[in-house]
Structures are given as structure tokens and as C-alpha cells.
C-alpha atoms as a PDB file:
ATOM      1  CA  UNK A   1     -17.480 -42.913   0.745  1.00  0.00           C
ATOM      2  CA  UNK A   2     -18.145 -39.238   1.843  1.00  0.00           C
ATOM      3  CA  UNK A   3     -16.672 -36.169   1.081  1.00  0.00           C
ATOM      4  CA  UNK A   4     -14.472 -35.070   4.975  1.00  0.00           C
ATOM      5  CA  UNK A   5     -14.363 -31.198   3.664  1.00  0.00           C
ATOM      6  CA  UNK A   6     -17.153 -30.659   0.723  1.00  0.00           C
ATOM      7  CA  UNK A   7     -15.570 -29.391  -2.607  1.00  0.00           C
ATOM      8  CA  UNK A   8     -17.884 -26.286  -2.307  1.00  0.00           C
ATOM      9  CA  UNK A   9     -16.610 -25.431   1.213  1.00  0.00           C
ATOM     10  CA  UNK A  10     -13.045 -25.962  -0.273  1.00  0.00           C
ATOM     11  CA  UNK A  11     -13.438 -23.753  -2.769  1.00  0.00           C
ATOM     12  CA  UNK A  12     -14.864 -21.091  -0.491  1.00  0.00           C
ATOM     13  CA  UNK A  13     -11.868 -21.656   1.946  1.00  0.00           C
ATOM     14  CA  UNK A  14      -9.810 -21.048  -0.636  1.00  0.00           C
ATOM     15  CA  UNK A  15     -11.520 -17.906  -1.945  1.00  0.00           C
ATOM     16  CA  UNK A  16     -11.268 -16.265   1.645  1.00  0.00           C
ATOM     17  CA  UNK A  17      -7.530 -17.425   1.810  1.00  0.00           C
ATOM     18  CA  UNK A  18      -6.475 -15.460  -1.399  1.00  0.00           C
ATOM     19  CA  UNK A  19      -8.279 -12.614  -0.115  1.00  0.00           C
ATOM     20  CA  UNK A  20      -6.931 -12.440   3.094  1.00  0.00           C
ATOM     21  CA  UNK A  21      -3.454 -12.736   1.318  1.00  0.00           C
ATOM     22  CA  UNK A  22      -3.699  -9.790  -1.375  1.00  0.00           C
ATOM     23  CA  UNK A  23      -5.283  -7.513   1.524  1.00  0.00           C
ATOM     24  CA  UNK A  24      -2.314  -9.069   3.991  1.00  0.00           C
ATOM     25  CA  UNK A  25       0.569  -8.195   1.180  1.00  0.00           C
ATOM     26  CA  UNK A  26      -0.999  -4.613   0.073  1.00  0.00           C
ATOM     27  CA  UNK A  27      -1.091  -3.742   3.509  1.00  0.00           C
ATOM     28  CA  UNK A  28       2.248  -4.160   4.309  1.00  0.00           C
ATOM     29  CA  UNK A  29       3.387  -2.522   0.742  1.00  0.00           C
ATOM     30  CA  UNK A  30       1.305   0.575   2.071  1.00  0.00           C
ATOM     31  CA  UNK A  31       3.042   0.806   5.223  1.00  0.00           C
ATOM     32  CA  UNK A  32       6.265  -0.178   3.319  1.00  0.00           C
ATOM     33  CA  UNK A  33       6.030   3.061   1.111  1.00  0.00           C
ATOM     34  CA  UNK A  34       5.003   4.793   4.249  1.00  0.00           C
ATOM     35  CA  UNK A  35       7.605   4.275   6.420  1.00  0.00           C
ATOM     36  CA  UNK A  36      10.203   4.122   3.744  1.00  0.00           C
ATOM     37  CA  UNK A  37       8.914   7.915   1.981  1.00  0.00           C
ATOM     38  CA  UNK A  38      11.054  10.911   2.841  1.00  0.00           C
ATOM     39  CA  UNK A  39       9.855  14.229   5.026  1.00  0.00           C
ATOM     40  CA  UNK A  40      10.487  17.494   4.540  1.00  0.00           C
ATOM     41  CA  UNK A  41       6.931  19.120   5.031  1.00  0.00           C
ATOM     42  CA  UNK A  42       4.881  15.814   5.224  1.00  0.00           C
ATOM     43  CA  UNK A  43       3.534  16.787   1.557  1.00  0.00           C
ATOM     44  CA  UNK A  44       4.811  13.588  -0.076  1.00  0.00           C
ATOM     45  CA  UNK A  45       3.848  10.752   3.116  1.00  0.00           C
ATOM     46  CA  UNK A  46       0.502  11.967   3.110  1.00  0.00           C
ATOM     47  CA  UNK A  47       0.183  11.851  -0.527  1.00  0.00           C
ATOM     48  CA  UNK A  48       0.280   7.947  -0.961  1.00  0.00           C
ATOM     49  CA  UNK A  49      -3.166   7.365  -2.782  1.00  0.00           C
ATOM     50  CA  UNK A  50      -4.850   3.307  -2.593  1.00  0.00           C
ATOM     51  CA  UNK A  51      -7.240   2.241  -5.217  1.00  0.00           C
ATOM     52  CA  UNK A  52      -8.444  -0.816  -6.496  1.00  0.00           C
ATOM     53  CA  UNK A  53      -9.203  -2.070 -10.069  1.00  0.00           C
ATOM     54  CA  UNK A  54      -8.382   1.590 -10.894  1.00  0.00           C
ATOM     55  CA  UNK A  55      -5.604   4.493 -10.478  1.00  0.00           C
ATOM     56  CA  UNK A  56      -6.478   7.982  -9.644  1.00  0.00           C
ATOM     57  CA  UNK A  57      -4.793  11.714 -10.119  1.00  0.00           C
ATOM     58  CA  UNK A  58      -6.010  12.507  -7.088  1.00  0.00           C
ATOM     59  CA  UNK A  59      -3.692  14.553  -4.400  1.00  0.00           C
ATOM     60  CA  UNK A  60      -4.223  16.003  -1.072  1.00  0.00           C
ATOM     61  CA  UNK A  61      -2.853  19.201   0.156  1.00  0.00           C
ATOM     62  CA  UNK A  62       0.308  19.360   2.393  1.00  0.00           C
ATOM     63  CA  UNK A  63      -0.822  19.661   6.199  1.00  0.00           C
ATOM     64  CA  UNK A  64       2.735  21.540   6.423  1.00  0.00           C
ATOM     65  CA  UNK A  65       4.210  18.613   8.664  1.00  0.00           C
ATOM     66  CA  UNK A  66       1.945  20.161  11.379  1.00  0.00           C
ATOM     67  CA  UNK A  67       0.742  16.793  13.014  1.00  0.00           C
ATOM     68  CA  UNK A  68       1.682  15.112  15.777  1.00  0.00           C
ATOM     69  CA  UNK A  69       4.927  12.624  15.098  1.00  0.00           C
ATOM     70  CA  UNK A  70       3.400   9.477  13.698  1.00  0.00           C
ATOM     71  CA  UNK A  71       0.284  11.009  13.177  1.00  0.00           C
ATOM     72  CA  UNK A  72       0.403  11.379   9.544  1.00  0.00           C
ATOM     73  CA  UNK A  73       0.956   7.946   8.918  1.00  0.00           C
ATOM     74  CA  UNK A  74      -1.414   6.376  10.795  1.00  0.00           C
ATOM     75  CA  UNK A  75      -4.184   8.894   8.677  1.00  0.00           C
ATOM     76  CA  UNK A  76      -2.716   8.087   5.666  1.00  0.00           C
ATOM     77  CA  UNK A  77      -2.286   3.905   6.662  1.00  0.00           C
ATOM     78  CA  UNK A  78      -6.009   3.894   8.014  1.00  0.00           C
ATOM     79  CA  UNK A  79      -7.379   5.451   4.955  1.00  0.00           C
ATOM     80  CA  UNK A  80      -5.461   3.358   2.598  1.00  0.00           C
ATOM     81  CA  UNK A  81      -6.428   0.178   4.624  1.00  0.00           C
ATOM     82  CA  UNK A  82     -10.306   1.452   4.220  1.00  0.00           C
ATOM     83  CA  UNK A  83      -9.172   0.665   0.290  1.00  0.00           C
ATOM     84  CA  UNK A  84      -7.203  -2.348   0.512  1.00  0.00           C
ATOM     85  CA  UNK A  85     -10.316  -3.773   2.802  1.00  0.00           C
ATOM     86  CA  UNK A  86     -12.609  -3.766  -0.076  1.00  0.00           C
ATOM     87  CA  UNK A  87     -10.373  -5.871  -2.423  1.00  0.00           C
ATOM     88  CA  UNK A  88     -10.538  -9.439  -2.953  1.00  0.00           C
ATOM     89  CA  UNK A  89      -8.858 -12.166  -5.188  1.00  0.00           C
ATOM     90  CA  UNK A  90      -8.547 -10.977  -8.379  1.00  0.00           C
ATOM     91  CA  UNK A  91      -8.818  -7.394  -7.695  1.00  0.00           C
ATOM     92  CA  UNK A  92      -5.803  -4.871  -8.568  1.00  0.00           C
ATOM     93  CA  UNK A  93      -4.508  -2.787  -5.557  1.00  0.00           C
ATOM     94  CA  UNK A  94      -2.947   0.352  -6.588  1.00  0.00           C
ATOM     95  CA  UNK A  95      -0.808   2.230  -4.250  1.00  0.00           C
ATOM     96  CA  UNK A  96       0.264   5.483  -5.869  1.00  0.00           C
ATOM     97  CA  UNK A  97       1.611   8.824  -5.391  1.00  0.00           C
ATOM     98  CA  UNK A  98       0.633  11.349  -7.563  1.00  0.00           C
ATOM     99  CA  UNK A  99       2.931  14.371  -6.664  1.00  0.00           C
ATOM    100  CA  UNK A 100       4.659  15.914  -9.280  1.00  0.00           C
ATOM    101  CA  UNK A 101       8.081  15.410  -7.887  1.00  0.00           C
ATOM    102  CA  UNK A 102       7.244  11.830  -7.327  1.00  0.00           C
ATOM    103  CA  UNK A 103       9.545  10.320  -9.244  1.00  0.00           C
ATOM    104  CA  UNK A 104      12.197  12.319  -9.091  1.00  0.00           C
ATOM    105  CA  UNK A 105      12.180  10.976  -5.101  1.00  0.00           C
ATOM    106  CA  UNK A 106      11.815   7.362  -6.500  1.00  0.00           C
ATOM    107  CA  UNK A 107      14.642   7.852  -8.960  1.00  0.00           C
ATOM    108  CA  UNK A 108      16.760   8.663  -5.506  1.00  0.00           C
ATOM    109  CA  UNK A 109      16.586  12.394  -5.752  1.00  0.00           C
ATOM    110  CA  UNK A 110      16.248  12.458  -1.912  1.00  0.00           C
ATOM    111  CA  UNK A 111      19.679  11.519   0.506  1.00  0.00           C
ATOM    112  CA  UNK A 112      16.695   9.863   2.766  1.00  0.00           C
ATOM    113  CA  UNK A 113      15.564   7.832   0.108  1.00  0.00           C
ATOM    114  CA  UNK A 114      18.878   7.442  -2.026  1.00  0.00           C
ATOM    115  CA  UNK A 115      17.118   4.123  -3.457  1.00  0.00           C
ATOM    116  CA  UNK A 116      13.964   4.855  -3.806  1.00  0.00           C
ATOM    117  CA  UNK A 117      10.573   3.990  -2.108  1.00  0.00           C
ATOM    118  CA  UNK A 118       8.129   1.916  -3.772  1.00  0.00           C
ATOM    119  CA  UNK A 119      10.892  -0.246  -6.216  1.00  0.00           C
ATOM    120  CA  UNK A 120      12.832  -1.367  -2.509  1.00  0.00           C
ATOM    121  CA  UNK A 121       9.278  -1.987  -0.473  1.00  0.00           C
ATOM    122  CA  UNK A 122       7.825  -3.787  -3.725  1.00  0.00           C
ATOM    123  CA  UNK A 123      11.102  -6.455  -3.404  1.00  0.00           C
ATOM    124  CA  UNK A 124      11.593  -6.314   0.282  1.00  0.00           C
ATOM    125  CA  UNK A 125       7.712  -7.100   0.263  1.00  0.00           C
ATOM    126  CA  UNK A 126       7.876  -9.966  -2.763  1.00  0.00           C
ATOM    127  CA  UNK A 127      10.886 -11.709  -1.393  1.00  0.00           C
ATOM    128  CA  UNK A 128       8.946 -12.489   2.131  1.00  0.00           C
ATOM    129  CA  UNK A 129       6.300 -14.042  -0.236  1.00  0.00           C
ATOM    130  CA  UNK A 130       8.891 -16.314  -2.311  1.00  0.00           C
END
């Protein structure tokens, strides 16, 4: 008796699988908070900061909502996904904003983000996954 699909090869299918996953899943919590984050000068959408295995303090200035529509989030999406690309199973992927009014917008301080941003993408994102 032979082995159809080699234990080793399983194990490496499965490897690739769980990173494909976390990168598919973090990807679509980054565009989650993107889309779902509320404008007034751009200052807080381009803010949204990826890491993985650690968080940062890091912010960038406001560009003063100055960019073409749609622009903004693409930049911020591509340089997040640059992030989320390098993670793999057992990684952490941290998607943060660092702003100090941050979570006054999460608490629903905005009327275009009454529930918040990352707390409604995190289970709109979980309960595809169920």
C-alpha cells in the first residue's frame, strides 16, 4: 500500500491553506475598517496602521482630504496589504488606528459611524467565517 497524497505534502498543503486564510480574512477586515471609517478631512481613513506580531504608535499626517475620491483608500489598502502579505499561520495581524480621537469615533462619536468601525467589521467579518 502507498501513500495517494504523502503526509509531508499534506502537511505543506495545509500550511499554505491557513496562510492564505489569515491573509484572505485580514484583508477584508482592512478594507472593512476602510470603507466603514468616517471622513471629514481624510485624517482618520488614512490613519489605519497594519502590523504583524507587533502594534505600533505610529501615525501619518492628514493629506487634508486632498486626493482624488477613492484614492486614499486604495494607498492606505495597498500599503496595509504589503503587511498582511508577509504574515502566515500563526502570525498576529494588527490593524490599528492610532489617532487620538480614535475611540471616541469607535465608541459612535461620529453620525457616519453611529456604531462604530472596527467592533461591526470584526463581526460582519467573523460571522462569514462561522
Amino acid at each position: 500500500m502507498s501513500w495517494k497524497n504523502k503526509p509531508t505534502n499534506f502537511a505543506l498543503e495545509v500550511e499554505m491553506a491557513g496562510d492564505e486564510h489569515l491573509r484572505k480574512v485580514s484583508a477584508e477586515m482592512l478594507q472593512g475598517v476602510i470603507m466603514a471609517s468616517p471622513v471629514m478631512d481624510g485624517a482618520f481613513r488614512s490613519n489605519h496602521r497594519v502590523t504583524v506580531n507587533k502594534t505600533t504608535n505610529e501615525t501619518v499626517p492628514s493629506n487634508r482630504n486632498r486626493s482624488p475620491k477613492g484614492t486614499l483608500d486604495q494607498q492606505v489598502f495597498a500599503e496595509g496589504a504589503g503587511q498582511i502579505l508577509q504574515a502566515k499561520l500563526g502570525d498576529s495581524v494588527y490593524i490599528q488606528n492610532n489617532l487620538p480621537y480614535a475611540l471616541r469615533l469607535e465608541n459612535g462619536y461620529s453620525q457616519q459611524a453611529p456604531q462604530g468601525i472596527y467592533s461591526l467589521t470584526f463581526l460582519s467579518v467573523a460571522s462569514k467565517y462561522k
